[in-house]
PDB file of N, CA and C in Angstrom:
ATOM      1  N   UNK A   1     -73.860 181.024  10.829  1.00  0.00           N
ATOM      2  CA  UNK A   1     -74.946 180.792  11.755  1.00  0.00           C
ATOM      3  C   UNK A   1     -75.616 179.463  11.423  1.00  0.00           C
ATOM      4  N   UNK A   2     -75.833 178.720  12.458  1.00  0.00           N
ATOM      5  CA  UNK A   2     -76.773 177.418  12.355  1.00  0.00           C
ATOM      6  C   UNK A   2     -78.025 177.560  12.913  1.00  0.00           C
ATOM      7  N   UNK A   3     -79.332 176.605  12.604  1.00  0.00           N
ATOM      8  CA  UNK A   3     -80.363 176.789  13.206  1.00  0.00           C
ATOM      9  C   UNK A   3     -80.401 175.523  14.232  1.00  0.00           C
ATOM     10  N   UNK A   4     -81.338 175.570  14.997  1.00  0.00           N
ATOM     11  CA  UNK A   4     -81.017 174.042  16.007  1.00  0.00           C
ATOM     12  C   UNK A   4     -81.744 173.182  15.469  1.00  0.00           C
ATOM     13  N   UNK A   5     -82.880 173.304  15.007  1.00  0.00           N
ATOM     14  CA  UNK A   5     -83.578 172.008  13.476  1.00  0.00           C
ATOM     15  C   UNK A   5     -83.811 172.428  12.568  1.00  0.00           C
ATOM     16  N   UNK A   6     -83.684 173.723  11.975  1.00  0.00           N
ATOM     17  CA  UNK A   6     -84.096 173.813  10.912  1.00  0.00           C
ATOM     18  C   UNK A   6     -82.626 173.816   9.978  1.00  0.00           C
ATOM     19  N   UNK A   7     -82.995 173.550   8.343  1.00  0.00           N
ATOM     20  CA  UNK A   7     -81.534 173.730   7.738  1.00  0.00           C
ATOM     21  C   UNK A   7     -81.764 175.040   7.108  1.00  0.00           C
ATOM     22  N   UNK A   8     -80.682 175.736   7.133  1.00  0.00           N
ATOM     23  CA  UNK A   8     -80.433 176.990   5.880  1.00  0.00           C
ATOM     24  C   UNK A   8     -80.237 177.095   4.513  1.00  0.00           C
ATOM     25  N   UNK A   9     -81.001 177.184   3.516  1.00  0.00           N
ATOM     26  CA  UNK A   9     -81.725 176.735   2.110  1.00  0.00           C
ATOM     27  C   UNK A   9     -81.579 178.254   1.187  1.00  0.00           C
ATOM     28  N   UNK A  10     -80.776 178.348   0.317  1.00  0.00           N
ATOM     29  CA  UNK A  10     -81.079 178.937  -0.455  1.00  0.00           C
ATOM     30  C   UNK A  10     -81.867 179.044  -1.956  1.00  0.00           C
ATOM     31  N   UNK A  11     -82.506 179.605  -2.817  1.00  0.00           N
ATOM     32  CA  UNK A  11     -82.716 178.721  -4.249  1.00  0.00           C
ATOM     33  C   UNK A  11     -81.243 178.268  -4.801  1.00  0.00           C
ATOM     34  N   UNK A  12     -81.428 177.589  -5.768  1.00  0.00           N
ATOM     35  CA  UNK A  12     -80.442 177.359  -7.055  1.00  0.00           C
ATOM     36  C   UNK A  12     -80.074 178.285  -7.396  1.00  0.00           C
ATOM     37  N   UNK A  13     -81.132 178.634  -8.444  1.00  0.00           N
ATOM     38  CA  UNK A  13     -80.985 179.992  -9.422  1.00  0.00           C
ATOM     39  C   UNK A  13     -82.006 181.107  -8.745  1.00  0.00           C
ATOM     40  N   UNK A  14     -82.943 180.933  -9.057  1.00  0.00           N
ATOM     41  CA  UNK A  14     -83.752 182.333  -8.709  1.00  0.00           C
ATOM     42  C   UNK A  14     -85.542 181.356  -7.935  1.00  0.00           C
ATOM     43  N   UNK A  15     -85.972 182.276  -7.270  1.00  0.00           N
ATOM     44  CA  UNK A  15     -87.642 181.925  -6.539  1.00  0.00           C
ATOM     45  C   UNK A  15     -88.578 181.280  -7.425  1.00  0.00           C
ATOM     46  N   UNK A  16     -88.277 181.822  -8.717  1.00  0.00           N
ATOM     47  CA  UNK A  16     -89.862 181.634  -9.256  1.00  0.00           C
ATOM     48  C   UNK A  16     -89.196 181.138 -11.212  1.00  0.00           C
ATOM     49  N   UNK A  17     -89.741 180.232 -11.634  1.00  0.00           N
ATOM     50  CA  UNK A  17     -88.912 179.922 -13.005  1.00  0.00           C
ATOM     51  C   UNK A  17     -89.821 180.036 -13.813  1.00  0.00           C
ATOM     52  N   UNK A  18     -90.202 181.271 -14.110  1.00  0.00           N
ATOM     53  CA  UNK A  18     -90.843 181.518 -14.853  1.00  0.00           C
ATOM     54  C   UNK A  18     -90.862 181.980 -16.553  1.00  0.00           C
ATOM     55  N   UNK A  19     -89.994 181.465 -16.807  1.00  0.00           N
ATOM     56  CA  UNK A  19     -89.153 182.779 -17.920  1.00  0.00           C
ATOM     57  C   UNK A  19     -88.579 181.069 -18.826  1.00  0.00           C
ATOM     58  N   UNK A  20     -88.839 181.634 -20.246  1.00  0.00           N
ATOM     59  CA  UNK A  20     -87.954 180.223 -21.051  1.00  0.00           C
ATOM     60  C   UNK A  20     -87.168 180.761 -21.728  1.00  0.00           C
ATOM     61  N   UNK A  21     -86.047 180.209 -22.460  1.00  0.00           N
ATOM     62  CA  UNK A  21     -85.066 181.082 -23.521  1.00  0.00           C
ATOM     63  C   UNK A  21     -85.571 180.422 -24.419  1.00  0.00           C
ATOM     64  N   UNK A  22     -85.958 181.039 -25.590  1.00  0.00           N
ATOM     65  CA  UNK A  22     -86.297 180.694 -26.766  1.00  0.00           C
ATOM     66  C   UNK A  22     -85.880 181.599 -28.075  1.00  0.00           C
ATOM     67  N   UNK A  23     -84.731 180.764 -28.576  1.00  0.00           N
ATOM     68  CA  UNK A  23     -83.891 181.949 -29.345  1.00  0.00           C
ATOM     69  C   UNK A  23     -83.044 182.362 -28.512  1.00  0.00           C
ATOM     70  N   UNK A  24     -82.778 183.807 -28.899  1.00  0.00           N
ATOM     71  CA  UNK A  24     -81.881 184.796 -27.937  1.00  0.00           C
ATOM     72  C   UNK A  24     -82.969 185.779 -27.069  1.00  0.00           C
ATOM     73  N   UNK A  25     -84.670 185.286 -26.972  1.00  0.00           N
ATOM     74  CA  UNK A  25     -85.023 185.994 -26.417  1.00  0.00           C
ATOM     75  C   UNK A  25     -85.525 185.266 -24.789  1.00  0.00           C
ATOM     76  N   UNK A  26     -86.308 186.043 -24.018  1.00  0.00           N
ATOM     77  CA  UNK A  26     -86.667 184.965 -22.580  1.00  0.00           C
ATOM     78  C   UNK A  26     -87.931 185.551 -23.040  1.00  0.00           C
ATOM     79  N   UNK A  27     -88.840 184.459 -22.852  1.00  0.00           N
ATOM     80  CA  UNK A  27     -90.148 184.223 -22.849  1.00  0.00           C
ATOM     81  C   UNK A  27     -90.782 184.035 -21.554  1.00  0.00           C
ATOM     82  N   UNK A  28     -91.662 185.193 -21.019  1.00  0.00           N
ATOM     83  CA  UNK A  28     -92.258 184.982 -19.750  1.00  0.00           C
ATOM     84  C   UNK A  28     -93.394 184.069 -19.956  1.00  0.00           C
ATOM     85  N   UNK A  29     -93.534 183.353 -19.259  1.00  0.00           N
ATOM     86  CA  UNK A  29     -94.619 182.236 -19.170  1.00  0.00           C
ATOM     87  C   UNK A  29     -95.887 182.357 -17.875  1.00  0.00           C
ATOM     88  N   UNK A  30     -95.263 183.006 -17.122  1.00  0.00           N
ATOM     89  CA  UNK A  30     -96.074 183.875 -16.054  1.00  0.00           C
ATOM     90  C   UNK A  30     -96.137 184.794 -15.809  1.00  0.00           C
ATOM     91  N   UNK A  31     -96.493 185.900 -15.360  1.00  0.00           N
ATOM     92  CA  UNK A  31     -96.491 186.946 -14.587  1.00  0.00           C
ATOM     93  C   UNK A  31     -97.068 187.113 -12.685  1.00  0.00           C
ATOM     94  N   UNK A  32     -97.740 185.907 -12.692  1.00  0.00           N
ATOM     95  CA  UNK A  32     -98.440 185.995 -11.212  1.00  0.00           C
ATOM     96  C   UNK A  32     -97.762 185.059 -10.624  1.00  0.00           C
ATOM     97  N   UNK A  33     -97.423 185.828  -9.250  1.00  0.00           N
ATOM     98  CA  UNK A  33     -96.908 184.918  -7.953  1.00  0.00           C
ATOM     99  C   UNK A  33     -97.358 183.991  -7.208  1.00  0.00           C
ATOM    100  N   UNK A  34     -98.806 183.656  -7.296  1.00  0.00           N
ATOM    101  CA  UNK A  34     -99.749 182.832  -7.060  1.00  0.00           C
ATOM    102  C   UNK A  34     -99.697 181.845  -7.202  1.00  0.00           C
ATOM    103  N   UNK A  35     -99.433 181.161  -8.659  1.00  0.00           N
ATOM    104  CA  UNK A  35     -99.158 179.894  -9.176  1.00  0.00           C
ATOM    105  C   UNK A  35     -98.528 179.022  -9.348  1.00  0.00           C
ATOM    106  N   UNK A  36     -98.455 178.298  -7.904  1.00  0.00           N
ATOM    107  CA  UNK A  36     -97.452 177.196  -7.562  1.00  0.00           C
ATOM    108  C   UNK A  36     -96.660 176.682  -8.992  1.00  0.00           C
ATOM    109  N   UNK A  37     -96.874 176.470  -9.403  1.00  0.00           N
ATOM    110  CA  UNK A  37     -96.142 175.991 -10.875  1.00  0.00           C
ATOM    111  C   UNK A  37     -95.240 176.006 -11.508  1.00  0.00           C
ATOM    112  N   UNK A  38     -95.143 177.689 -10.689  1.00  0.00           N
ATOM    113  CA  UNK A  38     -93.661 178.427 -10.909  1.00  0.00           C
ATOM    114  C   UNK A  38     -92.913 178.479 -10.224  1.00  0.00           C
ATOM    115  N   UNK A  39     -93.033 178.050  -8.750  1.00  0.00           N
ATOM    116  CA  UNK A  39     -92.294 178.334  -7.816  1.00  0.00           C
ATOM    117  C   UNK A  39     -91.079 176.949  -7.642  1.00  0.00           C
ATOM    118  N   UNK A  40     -89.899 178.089  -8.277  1.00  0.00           N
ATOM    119  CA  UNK A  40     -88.751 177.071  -7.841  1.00  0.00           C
ATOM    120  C   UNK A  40     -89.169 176.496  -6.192  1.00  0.00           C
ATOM    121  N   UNK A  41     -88.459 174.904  -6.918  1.00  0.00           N
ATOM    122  CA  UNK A  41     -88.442 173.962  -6.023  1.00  0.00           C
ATOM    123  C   UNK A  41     -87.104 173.275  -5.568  1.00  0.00           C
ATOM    124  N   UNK A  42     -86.153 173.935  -5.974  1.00  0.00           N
ATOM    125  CA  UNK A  42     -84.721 172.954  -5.905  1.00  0.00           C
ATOM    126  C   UNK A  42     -83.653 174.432  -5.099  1.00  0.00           C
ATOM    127  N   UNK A  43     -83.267 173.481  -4.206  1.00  0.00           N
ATOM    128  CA  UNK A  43     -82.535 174.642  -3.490  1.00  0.00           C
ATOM    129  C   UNK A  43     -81.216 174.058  -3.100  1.00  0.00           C
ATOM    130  N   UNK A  44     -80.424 174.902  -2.439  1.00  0.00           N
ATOM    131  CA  UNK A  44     -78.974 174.468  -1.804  1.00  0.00           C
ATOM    132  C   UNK A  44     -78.627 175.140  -0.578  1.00  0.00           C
ATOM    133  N   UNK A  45     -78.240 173.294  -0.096  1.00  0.00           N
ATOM    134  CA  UNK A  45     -77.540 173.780   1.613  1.00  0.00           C
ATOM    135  C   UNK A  45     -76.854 174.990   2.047  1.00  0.00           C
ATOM    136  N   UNK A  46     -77.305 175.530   2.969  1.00  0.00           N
ATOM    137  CA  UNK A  46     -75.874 176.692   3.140  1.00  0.00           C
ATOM    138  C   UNK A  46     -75.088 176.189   4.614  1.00  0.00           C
ATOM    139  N   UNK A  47     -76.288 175.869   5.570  1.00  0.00           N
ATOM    140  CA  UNK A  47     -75.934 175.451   7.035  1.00  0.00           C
ATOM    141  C   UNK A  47     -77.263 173.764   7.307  1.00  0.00           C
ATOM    142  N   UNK A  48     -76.576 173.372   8.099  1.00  0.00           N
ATOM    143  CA  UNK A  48     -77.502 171.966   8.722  1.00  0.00           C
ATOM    144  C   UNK A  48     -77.965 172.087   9.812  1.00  0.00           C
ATOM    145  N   UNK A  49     -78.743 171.446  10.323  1.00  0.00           N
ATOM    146  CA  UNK A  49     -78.754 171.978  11.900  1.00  0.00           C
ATOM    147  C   UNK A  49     -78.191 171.206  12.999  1.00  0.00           C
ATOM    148  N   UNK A  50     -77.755 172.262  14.063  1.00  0.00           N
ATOM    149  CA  UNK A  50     -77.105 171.499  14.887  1.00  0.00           C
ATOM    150  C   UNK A  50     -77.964 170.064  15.677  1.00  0.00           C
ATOM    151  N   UNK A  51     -78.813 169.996  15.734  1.00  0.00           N
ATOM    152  CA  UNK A  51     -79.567 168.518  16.463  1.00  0.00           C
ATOM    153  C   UNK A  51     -80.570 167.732  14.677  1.00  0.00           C
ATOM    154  N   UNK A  52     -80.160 166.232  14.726  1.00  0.00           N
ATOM    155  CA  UNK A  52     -80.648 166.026  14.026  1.00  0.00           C
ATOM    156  C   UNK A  52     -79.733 165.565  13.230  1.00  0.00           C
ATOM    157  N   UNK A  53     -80.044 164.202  12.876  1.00  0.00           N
ATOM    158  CA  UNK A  53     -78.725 164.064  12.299  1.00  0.00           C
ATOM    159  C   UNK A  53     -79.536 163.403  10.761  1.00  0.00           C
ATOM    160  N   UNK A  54     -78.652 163.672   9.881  1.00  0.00           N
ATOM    161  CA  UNK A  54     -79.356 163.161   8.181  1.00  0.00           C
ATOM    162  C   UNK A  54     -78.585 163.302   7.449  1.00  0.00           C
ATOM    163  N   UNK A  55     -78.664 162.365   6.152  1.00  0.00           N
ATOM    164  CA  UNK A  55     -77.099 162.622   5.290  1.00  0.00           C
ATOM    165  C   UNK A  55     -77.324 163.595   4.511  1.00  0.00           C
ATOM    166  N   UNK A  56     -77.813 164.802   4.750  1.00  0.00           N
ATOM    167  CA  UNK A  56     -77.788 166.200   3.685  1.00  0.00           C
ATOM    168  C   UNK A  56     -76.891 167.217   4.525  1.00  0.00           C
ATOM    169  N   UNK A  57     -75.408 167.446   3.434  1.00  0.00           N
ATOM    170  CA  UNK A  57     -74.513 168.024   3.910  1.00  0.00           C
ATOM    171  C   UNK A  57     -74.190 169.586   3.277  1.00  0.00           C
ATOM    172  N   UNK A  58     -73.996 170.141   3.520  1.00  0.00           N
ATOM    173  CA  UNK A  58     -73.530 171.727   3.040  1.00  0.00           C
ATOM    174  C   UNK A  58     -73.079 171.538   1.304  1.00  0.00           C
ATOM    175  N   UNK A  59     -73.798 172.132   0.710  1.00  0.00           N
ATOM    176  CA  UNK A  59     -73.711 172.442  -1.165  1.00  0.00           C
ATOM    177  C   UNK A  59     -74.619 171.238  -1.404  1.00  0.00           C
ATOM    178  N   UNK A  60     -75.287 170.419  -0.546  1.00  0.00           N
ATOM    179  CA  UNK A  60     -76.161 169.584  -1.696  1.00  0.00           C
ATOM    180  C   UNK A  60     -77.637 170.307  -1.922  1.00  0.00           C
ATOM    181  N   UNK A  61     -77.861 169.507  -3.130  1.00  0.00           N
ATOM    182  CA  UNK A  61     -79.234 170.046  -3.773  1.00  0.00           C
ATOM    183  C   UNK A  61     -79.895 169.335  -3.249  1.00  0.00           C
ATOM    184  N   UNK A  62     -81.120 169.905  -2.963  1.00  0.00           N
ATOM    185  CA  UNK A  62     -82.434 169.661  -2.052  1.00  0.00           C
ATOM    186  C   UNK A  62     -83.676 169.736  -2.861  1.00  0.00           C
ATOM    187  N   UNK A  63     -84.494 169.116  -2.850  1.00  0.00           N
ATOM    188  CA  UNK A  63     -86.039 169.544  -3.749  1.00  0.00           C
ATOM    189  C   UNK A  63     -87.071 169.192  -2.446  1.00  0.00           C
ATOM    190  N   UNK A  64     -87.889 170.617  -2.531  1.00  0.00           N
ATOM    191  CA  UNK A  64     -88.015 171.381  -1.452  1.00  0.00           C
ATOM    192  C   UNK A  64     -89.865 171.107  -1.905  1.00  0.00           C
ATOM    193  N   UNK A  65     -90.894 171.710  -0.623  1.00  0.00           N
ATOM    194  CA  UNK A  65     -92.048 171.839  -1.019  1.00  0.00           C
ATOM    195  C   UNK A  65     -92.403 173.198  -1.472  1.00  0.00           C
ATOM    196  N   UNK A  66     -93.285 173.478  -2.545  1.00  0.00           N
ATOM    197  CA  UNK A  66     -93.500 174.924  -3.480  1.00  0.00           C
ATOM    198  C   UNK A  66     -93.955 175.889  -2.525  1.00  0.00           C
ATOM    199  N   UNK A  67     -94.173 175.698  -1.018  1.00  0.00           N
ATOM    200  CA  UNK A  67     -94.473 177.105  -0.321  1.00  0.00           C
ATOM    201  C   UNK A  67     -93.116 178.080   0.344  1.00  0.00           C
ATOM    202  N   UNK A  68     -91.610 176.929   0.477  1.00  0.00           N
ATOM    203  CA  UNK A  68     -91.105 177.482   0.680  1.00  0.00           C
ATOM    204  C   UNK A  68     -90.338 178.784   0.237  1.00  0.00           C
ATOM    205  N   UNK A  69     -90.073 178.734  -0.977  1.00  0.00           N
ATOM    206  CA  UNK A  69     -89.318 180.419  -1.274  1.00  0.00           C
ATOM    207  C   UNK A  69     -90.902 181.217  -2.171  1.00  0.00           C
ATOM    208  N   UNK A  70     -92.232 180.585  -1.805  1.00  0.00           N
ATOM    209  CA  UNK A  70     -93.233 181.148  -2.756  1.00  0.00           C
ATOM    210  C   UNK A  70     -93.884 182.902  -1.940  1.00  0.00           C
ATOM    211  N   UNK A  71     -93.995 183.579  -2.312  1.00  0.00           N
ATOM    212  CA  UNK A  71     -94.965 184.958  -1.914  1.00  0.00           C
ATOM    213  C   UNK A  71     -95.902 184.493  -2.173  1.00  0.00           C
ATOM    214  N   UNK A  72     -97.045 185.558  -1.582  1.00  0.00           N
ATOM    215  CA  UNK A  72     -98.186 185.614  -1.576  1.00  0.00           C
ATOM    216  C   UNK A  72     -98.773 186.988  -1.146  1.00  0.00           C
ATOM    217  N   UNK A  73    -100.152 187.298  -0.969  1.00  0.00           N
ATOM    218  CA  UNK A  73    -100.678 188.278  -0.952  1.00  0.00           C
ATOM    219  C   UNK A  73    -101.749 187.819   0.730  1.00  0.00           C
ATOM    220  N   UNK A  74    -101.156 188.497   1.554  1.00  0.00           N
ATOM    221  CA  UNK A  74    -102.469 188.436   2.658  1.00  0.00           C
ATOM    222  C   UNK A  74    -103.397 188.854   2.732  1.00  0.00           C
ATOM    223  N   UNK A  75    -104.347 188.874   3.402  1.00  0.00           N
ATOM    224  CA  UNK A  75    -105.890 189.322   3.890  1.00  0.00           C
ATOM    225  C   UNK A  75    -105.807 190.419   3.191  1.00  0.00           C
ATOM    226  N   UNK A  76    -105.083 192.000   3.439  1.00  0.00           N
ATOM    227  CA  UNK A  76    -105.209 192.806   3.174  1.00  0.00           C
ATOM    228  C   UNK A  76    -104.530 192.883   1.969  1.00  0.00           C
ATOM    229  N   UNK A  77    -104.378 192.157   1.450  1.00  0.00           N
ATOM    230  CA  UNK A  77    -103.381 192.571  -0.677  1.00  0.00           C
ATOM    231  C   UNK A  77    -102.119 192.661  -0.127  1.00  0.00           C
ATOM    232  N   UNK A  78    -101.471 193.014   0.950  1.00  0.00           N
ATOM    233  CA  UNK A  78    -100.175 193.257   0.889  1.00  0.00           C
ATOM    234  C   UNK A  78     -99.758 191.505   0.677  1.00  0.00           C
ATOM    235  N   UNK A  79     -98.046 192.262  -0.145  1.00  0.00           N
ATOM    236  CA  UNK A  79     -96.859 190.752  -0.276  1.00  0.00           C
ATOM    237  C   UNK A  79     -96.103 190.615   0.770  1.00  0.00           C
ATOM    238  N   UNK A  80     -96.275 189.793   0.794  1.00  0.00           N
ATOM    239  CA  UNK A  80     -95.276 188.573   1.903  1.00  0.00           C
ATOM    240  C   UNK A  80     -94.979 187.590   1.564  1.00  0.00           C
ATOM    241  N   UNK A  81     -93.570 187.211   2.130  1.00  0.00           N
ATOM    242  CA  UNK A  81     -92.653 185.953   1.882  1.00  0.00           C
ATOM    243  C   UNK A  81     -93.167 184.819   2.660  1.00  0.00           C
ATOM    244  N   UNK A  82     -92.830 183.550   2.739  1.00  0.00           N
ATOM    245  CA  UNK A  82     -93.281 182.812   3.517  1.00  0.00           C
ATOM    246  C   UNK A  82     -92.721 182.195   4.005  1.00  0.00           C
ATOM    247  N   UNK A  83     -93.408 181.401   5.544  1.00  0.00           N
ATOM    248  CA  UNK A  83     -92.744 182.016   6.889  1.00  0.00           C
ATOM    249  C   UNK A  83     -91.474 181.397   7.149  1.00  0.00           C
ATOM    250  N   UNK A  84     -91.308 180.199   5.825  1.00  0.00           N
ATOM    251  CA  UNK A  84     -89.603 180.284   5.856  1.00  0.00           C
ATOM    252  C   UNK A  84     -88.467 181.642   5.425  1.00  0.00           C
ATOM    253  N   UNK A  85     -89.034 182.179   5.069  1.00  0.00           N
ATOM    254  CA  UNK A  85     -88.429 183.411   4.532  1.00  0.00           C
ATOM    255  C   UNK A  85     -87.609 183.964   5.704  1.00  0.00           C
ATOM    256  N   UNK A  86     -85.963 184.171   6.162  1.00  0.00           N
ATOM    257  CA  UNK A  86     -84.785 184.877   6.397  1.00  0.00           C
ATOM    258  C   UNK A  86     -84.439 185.857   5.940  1.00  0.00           C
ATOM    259  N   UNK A  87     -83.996 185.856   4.700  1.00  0.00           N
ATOM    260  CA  UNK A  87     -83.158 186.907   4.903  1.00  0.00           C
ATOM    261  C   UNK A  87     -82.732 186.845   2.975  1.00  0.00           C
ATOM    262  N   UNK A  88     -82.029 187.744   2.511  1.00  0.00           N
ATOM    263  CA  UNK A  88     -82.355 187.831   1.277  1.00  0.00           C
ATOM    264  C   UNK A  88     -81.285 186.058   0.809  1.00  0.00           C
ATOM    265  N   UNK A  89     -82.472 185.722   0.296  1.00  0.00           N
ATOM    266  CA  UNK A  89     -81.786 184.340  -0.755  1.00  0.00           C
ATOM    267  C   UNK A  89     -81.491 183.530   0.319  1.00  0.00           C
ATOM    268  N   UNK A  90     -82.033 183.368   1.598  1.00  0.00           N
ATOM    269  CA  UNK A  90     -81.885 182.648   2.885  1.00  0.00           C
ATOM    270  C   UNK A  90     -82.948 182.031   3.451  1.00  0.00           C
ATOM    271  N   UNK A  91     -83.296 180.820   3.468  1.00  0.00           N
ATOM    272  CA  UNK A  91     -84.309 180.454   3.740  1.00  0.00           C
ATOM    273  C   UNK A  91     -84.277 179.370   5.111  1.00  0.00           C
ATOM    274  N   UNK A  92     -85.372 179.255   6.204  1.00  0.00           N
ATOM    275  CA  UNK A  92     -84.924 177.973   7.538  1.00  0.00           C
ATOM    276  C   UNK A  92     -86.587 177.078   7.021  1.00  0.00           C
ATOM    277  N   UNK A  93     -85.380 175.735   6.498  1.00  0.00           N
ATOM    278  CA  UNK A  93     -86.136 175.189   6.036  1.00  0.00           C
ATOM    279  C   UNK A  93     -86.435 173.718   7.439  1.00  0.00           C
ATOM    280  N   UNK A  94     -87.626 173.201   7.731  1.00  0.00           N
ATOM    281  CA  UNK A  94     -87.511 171.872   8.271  1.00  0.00           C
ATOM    282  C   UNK A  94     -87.475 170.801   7.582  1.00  0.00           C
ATOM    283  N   UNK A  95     -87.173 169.884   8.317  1.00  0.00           N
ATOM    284  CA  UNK A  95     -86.511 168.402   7.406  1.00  0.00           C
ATOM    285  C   UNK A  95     -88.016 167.824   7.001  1.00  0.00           C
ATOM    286  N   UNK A  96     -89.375 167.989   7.629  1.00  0.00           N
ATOM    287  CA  UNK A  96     -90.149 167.671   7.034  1.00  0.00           C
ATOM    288  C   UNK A  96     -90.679 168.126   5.095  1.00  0.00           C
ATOM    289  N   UNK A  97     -90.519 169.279   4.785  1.00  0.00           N
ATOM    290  CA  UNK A  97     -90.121 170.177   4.182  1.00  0.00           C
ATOM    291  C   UNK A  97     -88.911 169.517   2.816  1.00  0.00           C
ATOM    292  N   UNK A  98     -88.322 168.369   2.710  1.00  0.00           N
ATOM    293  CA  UNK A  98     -87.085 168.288   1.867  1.00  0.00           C
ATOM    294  C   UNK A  98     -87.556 166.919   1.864  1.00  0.00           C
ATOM    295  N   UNK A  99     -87.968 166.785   0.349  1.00  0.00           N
ATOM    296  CA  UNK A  99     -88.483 165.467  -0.301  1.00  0.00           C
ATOM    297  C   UNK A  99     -87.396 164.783  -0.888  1.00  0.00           C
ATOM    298  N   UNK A 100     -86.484 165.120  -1.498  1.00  0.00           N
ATOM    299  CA  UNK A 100     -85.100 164.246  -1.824  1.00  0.00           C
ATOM    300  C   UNK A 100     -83.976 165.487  -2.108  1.00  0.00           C
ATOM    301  N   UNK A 101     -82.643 164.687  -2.271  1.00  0.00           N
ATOM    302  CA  UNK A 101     -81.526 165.428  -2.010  1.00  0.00           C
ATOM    303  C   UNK A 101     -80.797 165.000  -2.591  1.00  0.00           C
ATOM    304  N   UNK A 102     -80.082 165.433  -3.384  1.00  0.00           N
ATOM    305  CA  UNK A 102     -78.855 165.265  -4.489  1.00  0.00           C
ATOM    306  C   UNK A 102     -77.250 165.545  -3.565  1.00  0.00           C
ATOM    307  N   UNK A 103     -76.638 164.540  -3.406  1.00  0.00           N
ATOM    308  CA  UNK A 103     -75.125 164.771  -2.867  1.00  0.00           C
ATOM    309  C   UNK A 103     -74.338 165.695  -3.900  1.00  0.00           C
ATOM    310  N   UNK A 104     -73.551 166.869  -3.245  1.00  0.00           N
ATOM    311  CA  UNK A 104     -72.609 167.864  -3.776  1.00  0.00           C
ATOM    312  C   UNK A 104     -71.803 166.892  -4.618  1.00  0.00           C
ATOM    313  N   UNK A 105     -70.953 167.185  -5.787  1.00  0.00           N
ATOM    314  CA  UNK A 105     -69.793 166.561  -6.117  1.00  0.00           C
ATOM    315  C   UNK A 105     -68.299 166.545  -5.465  1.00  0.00           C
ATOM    316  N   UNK A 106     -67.851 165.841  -5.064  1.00  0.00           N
ATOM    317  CA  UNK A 106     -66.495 166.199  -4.180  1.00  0.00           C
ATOM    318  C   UNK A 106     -65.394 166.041  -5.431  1.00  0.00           C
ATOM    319  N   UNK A 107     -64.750 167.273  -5.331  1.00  0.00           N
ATOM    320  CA  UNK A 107     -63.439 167.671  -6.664  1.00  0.00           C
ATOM    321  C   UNK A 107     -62.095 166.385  -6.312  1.00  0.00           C
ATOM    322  N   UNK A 108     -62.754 165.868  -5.957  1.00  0.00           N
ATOM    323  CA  UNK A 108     -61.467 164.325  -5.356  1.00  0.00           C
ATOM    324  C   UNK A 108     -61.613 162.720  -6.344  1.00  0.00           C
ATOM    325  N   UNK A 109     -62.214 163.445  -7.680  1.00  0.00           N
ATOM    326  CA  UNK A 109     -62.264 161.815  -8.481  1.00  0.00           C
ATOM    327  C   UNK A 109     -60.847 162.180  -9.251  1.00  0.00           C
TER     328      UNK A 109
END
């Protein structure tokens, strides 16, 4: 599936990088979803969109703004994703939205 401007963004590794290895153990460094700080920022192409043309192609890395894969808590305490939020590990990101972009490696050197 393509979007017609938006691109399809997954994280890297995981939403929120909160956690360090130190030793053989992981050290949480946060616990709250709140704090931009944590919120992975580096994501990867899955789809481009069909109108719109830009040199970010399918598998490149993207560094993204911290609201896109971030939760939060609305009016009433309940969690919610934000309003890029799709679908699990799927995100429709706009090109305003994608501050720089790392080209995939092509297995052809």
């Amino acid at each position: 599936m393509r979007s017609l401007y938006s691109f399809i963004i997954k994280p890297k590794d995981q939403r929120y990088e909160n956690t360090k290895k130190v030793g053989d153990t992981n050290l949480i460094l946060n616990t709250k979803m709140d704090n931009h700080e944590y919120v992975s920022r580096v994501g990867v192409v899955l789809e481009t969109p069909i109108n719109g043309k830009t040199g970010i192609k399918k598998g490149d890395e993207v560094i993204l703004h911290h609201n896109v894969f971030r939760r939060f808590y609305d009016v009433r305490g309940n969690e919610k994703n934000s309003r890029s939020f799709f679908d699990e590990d799927e995100y429709f990101v706009d090109p305003e939205q994608i501050y720089m972009y790392k080209e995939a490696r092509s297995g052809s050197r």
